[in-house]
PDB file of N, CA and C in Angstrom:
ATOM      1  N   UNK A   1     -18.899  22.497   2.187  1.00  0.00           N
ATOM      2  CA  UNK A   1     -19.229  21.200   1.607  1.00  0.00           C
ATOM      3  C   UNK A   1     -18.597  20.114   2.459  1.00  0.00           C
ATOM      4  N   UNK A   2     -19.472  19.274   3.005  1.00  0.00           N
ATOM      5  CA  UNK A   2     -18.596  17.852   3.384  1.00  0.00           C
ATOM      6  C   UNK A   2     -18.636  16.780   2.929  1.00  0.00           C
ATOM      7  N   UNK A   3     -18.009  15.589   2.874  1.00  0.00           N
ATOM      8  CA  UNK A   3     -17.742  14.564   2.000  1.00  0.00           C
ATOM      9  C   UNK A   3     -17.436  13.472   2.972  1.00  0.00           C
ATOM     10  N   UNK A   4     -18.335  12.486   2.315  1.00  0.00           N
ATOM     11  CA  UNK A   4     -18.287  11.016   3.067  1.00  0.00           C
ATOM     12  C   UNK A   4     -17.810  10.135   2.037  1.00  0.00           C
ATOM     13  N   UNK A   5     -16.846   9.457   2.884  1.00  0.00           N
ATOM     14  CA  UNK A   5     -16.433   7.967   2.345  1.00  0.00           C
ATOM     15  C   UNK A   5     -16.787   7.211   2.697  1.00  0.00           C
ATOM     16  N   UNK A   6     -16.826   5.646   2.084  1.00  0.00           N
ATOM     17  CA  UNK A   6     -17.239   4.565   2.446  1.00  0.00           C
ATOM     18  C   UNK A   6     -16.838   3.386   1.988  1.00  0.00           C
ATOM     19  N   UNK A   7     -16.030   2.420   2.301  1.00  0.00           N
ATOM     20  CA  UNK A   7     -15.510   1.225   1.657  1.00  0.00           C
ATOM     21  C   UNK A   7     -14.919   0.342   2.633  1.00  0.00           C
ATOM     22  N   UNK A   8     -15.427  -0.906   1.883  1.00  0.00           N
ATOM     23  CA  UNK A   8     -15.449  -2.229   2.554  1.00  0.00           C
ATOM     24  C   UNK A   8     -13.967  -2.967   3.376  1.00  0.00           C
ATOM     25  N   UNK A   9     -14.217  -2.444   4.749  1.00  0.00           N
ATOM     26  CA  UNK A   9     -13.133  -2.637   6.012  1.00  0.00           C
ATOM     27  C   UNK A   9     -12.762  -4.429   5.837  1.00  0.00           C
ATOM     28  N   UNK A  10     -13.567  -5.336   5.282  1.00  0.00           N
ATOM     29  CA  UNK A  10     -12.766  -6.679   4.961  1.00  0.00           C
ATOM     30  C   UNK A  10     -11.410  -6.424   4.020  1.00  0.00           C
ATOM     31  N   UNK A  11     -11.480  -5.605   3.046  1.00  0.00           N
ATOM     32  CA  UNK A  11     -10.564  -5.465   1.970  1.00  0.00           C
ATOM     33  C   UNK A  11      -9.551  -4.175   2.590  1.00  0.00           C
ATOM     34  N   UNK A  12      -9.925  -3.251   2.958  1.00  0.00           N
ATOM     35  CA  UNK A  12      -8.794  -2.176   3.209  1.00  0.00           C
ATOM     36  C   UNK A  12      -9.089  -2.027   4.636  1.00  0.00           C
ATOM     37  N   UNK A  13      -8.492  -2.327   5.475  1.00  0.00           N
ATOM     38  CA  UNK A  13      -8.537  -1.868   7.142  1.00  0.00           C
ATOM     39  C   UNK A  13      -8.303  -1.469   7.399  1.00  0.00           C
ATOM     40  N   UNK A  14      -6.967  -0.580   6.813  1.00  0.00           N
ATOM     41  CA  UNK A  14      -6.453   1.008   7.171  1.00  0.00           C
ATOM     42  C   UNK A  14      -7.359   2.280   5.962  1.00  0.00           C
ATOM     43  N   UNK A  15      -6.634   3.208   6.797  1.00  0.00           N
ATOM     44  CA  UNK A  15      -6.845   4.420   6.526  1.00  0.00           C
ATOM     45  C   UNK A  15      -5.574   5.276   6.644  1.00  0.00           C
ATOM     46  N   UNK A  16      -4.848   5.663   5.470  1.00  0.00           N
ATOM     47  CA  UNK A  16      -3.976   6.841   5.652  1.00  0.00           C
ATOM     48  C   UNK A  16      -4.471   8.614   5.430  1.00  0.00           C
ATOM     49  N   UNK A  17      -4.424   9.290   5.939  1.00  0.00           N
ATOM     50  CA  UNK A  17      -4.583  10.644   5.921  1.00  0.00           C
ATOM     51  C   UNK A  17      -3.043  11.384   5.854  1.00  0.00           C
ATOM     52  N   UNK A  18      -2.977  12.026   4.341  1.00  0.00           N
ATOM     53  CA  UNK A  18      -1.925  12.330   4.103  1.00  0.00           C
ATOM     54  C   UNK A  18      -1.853  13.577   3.522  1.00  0.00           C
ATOM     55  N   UNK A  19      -0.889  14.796   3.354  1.00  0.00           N
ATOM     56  CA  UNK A  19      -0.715  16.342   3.136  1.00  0.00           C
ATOM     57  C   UNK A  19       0.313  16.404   2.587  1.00  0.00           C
ATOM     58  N   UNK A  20       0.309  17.447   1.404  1.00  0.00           N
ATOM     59  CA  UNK A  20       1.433  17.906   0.684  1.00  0.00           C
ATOM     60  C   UNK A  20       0.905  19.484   0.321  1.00  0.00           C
ATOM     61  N   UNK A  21       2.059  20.149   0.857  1.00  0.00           N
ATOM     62  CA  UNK A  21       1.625  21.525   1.235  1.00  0.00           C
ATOM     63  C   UNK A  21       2.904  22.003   0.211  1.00  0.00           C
ATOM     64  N   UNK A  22       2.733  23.240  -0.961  1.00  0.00           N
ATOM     65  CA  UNK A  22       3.616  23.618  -1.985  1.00  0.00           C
ATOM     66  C   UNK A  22       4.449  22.693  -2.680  1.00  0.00           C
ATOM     67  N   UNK A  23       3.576  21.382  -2.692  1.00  0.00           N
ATOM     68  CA  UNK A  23       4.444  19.928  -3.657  1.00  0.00           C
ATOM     69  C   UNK A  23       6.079  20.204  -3.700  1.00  0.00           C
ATOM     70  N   UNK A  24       6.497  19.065  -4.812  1.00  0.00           N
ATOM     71  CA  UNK A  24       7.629  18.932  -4.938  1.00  0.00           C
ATOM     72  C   UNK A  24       8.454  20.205  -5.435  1.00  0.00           C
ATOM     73  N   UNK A  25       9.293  20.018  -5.255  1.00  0.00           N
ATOM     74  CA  UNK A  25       9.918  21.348  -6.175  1.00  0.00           C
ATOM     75  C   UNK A  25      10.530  22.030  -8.038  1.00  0.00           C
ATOM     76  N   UNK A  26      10.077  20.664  -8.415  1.00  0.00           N
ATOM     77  CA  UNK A  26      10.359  20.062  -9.499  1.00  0.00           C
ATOM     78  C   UNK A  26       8.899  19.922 -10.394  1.00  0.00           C
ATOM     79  N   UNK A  27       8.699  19.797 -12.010  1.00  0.00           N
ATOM     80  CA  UNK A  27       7.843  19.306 -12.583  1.00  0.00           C
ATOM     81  C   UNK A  27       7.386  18.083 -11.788  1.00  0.00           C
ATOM     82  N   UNK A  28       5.511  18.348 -11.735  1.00  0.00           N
ATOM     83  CA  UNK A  28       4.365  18.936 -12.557  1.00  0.00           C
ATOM     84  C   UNK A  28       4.318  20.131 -11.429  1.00  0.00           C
ATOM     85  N   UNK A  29       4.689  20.337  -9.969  1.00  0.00           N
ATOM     86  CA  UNK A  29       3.690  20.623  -9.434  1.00  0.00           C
ATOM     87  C   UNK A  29       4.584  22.250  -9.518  1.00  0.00           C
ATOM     88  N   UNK A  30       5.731  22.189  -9.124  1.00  0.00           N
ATOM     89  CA  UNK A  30       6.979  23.871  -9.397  1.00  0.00           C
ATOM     90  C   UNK A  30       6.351  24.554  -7.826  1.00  0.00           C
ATOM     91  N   UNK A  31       6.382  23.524  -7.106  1.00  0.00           N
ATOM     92  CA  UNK A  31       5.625  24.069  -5.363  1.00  0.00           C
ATOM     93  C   UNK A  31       4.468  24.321  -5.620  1.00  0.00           C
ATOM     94  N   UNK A  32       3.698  24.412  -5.911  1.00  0.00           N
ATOM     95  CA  UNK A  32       2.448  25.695  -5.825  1.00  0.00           C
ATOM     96  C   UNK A  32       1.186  24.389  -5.475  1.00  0.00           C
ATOM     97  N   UNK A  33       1.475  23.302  -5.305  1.00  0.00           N
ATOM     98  CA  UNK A  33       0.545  22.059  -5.129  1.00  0.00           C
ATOM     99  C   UNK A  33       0.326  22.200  -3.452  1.00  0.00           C
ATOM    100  N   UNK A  34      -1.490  21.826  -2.924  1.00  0.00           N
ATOM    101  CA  UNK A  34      -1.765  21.997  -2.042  1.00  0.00           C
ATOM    102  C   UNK A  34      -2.892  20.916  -1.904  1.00  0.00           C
ATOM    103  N   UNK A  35      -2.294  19.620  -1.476  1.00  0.00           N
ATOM    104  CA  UNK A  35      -3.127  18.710  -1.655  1.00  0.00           C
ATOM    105  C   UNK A  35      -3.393  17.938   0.104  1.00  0.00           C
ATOM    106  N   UNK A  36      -5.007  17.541   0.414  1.00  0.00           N
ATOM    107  CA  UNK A  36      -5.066  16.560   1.530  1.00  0.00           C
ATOM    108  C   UNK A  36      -5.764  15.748   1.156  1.00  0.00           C
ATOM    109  N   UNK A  37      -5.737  14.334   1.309  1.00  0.00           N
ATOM    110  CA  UNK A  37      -6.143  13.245   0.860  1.00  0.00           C
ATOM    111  C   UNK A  37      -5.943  12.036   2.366  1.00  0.00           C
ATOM    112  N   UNK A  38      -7.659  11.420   1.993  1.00  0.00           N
ATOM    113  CA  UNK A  38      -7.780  10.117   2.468  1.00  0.00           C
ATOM    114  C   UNK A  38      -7.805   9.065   1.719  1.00  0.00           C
ATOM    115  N   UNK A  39      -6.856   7.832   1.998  1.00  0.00           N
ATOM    116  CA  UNK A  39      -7.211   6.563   1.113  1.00  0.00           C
ATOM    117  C   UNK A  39      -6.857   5.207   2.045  1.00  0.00           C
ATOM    118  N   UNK A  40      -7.694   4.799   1.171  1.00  0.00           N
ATOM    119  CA  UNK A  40      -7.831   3.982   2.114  1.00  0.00           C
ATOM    120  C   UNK A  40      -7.169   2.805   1.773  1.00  0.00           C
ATOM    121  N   UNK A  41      -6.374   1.380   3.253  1.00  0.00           N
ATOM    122  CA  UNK A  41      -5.220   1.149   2.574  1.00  0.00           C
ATOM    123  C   UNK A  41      -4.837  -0.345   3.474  1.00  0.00           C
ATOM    124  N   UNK A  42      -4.361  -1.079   2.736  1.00  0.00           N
ATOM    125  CA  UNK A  42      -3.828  -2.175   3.558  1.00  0.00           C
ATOM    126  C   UNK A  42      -3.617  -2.927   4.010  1.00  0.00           C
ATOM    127  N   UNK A  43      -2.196  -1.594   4.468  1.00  0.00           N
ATOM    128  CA  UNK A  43      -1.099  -1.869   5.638  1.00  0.00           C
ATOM    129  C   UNK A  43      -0.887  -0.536   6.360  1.00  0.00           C
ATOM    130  N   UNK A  44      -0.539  -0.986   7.220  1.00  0.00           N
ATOM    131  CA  UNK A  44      -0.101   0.141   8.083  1.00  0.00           C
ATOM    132  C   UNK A  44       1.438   1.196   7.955  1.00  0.00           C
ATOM    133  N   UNK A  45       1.667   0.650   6.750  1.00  0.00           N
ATOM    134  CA  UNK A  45       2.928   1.643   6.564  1.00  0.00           C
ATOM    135  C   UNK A  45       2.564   1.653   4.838  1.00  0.00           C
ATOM    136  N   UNK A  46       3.542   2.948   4.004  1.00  0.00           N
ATOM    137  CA  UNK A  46       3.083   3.338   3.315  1.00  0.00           C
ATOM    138  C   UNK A  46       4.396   2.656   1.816  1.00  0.00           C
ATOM    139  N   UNK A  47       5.432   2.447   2.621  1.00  0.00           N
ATOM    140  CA  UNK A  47       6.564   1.393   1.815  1.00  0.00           C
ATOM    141  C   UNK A  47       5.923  -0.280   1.925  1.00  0.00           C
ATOM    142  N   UNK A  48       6.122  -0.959   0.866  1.00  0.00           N
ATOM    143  CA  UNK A  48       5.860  -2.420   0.690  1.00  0.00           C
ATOM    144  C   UNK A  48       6.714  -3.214   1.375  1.00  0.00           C
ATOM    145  N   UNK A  49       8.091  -2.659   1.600  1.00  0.00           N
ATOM    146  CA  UNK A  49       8.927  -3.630   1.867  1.00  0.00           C
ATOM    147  C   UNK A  49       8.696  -3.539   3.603  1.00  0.00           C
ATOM    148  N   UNK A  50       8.205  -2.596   4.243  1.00  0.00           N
ATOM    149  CA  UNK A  50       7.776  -2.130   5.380  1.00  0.00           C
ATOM    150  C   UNK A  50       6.633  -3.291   6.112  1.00  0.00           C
ATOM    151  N   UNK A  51       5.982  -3.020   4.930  1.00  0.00           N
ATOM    152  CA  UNK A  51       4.464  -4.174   5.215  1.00  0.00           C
ATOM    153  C   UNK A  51       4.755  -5.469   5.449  1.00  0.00           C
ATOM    154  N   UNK A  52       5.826  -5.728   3.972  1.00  0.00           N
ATOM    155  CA  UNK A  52       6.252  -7.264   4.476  1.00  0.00           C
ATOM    156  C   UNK A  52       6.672  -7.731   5.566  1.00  0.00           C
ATOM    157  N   UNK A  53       7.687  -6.592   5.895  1.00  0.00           N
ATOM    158  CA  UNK A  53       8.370  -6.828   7.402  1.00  0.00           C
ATOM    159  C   UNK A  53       7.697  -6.847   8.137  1.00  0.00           C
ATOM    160  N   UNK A  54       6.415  -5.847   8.710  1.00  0.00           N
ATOM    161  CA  UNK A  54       5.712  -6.373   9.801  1.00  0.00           C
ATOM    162  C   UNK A  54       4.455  -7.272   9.799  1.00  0.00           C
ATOM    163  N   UNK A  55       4.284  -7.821   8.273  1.00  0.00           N
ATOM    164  CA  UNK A  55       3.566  -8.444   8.019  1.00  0.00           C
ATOM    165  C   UNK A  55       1.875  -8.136   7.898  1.00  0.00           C
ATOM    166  N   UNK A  56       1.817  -6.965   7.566  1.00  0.00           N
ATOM    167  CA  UNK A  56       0.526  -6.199   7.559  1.00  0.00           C
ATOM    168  C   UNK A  56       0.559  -6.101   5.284  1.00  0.00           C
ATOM    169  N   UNK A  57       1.264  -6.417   4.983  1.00  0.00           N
ATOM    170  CA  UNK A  57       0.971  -6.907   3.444  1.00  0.00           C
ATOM    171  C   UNK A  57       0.115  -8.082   3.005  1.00  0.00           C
ATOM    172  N   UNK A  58      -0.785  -7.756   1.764  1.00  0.00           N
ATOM    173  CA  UNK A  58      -1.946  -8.475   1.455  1.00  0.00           C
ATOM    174  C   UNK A  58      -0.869  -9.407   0.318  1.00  0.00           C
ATOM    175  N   UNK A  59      -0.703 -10.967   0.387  1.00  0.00           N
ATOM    176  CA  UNK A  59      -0.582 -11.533  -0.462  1.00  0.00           C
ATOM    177  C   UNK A  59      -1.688 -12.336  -1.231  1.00  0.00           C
ATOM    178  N   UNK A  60      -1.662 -12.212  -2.628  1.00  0.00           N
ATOM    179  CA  UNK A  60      -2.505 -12.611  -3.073  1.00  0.00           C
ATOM    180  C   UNK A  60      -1.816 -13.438  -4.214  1.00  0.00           C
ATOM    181  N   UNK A  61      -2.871 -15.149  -3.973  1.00  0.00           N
ATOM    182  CA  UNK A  61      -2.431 -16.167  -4.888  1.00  0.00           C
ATOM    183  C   UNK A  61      -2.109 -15.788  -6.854  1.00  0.00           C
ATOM    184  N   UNK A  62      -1.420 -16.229  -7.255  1.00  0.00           N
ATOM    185  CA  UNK A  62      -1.315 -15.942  -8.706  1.00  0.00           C
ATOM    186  C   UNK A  62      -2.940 -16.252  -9.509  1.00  0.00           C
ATOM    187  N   UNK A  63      -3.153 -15.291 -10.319  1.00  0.00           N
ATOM    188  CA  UNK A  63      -3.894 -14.655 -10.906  1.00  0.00           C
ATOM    189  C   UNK A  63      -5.440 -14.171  -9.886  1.00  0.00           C
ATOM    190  N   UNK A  64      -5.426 -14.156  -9.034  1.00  0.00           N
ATOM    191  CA  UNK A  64      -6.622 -14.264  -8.154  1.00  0.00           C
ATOM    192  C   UNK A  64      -6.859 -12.805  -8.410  1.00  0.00           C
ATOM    193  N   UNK A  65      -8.296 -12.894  -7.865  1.00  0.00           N
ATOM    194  CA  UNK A  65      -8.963 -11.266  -8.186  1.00  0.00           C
ATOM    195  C   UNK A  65      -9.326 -10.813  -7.117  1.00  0.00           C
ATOM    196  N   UNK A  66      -9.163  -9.544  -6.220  1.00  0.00           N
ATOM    197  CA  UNK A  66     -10.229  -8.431  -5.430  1.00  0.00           C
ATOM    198  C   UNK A  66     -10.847  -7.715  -6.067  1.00  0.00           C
ATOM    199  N   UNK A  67     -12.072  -7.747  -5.388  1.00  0.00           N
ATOM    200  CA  UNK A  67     -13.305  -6.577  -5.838  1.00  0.00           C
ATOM    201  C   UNK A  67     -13.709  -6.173  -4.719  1.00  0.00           C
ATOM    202  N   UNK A  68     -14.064  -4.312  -5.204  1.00  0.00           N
ATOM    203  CA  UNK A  68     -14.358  -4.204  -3.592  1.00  0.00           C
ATOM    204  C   UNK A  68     -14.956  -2.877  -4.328  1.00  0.00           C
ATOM    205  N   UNK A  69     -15.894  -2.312  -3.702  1.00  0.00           N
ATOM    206  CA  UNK A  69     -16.687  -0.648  -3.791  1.00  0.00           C
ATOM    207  C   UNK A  69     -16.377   0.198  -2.860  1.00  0.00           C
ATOM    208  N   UNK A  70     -15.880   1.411  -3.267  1.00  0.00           N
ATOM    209  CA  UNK A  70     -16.382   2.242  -3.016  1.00  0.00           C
ATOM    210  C   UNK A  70     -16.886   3.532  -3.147  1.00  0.00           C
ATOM    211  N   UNK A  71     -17.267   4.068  -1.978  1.00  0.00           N
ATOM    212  CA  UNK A  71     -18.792   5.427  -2.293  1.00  0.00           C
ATOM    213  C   UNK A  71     -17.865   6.692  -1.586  1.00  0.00           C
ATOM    214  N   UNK A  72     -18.651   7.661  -2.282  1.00  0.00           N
ATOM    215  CA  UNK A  72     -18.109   8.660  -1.844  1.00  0.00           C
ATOM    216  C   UNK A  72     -19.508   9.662  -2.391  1.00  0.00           C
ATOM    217  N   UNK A  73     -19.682  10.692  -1.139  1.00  0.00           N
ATOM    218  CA  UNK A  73     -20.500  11.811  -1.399  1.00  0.00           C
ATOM    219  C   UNK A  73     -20.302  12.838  -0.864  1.00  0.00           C
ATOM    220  N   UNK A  74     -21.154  13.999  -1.453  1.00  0.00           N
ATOM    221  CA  UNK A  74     -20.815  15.483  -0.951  1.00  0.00           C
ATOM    222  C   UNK A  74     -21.860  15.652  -0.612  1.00  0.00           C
ATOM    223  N   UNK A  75     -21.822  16.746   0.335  1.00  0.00           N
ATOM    224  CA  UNK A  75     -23.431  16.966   0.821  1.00  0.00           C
ATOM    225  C   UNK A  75     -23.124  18.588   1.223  1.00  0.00           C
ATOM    226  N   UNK A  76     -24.223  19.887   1.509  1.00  0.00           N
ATOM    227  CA  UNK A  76     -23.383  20.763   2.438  1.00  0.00           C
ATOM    228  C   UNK A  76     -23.772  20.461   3.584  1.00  0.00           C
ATOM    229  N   UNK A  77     -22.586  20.956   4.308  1.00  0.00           N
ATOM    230  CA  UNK A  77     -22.442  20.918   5.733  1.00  0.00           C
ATOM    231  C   UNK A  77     -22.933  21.989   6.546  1.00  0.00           C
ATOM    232  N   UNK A  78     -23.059  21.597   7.926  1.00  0.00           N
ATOM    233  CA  UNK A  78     -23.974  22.360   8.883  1.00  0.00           C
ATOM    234  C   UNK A  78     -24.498  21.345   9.289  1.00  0.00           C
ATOM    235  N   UNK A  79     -24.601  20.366   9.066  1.00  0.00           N
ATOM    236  CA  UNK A  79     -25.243  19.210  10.116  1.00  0.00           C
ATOM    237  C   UNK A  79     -24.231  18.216  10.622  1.00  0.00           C
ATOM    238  N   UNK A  80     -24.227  17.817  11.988  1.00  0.00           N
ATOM    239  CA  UNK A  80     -23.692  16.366  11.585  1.00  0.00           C
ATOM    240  C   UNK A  80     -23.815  15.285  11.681  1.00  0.00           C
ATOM    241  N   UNK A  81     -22.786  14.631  10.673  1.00  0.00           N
ATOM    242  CA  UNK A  81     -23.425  13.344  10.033  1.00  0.00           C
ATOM    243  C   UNK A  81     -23.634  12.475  11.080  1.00  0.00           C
ATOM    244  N   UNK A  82     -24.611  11.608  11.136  1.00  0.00           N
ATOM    245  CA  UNK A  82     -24.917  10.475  12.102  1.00  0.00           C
ATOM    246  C   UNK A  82     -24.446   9.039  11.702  1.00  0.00           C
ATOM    247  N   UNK A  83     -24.405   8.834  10.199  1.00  0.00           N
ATOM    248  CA  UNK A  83     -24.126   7.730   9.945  1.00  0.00           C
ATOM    249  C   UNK A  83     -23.796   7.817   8.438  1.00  0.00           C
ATOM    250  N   UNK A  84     -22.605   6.670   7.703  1.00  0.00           N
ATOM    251  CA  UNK A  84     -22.632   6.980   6.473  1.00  0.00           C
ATOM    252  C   UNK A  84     -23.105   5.460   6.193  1.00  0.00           C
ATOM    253  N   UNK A  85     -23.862   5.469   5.184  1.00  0.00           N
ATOM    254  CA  UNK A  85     -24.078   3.361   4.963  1.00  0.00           C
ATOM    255  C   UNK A  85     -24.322   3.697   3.321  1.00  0.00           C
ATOM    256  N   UNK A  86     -24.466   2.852   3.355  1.00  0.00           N
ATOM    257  CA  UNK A  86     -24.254   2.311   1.427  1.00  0.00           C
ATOM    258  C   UNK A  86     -25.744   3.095   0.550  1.00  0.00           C
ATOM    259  N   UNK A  87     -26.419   3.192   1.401  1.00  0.00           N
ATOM    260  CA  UNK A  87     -27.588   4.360   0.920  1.00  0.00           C
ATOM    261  C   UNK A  87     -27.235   5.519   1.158  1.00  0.00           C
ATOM    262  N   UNK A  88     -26.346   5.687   1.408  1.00  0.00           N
ATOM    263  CA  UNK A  88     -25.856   7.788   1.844  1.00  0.00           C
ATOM    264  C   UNK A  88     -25.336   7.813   2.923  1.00  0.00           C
ATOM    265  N   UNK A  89     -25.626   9.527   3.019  1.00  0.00           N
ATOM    266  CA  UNK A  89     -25.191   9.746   4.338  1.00  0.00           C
ATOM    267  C   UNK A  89     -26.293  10.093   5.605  1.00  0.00           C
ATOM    268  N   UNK A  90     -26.634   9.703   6.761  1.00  0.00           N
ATOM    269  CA  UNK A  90     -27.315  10.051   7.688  1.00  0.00           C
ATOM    270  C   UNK A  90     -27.459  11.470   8.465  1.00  0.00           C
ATOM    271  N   UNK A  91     -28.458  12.059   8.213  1.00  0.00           N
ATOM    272  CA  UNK A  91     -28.272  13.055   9.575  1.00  0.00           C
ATOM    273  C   UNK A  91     -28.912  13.181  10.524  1.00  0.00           C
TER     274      UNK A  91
END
């Protein structure tokens, strides 16, 4: 199975790709957690106080709103994808 993402690069310009292989050692996960995840993000570091410092943090005026979409699909794989756009995925 492969899986496409898709969401609007004005609002999040990063991308973190992140792994946790036999989780914490402690409640919920007691090791046995085997997780990889993309999200999408940003700043370029994953602490706030980090962002501020290099200035890659989104400030936003008091009460102001973001809106933003996004898509995500599965498809099976064996092809590959040519393009992902807001109608699907391309092959």
């Amino acid at each position: 199975v492969g899986i496409a993402l898709r969401w609007d690069g004005k609002v999040f310009q990063r991308m973190w790709y992140w792994q946790l292989f036999r989780g914490g050692p402690d409640y919920p996960s007691w090791s046995s957690e085997y997780v990889a995840a993309i999200e999408p993000a940003t700043s370029r570091t994953p602490r706030f106080a980090d962002a501020v410092e290099n200035g890659t943090a989104k400030v936003f005026p008091p009460r102001s709103r973001v809106q933003s979409e996004m898509w995500v699909w599965a498809f099976p794989s064996g092809e590959p994808v040519k393009r992902v756009s807001g109608d699907g995925v391309e092959f």
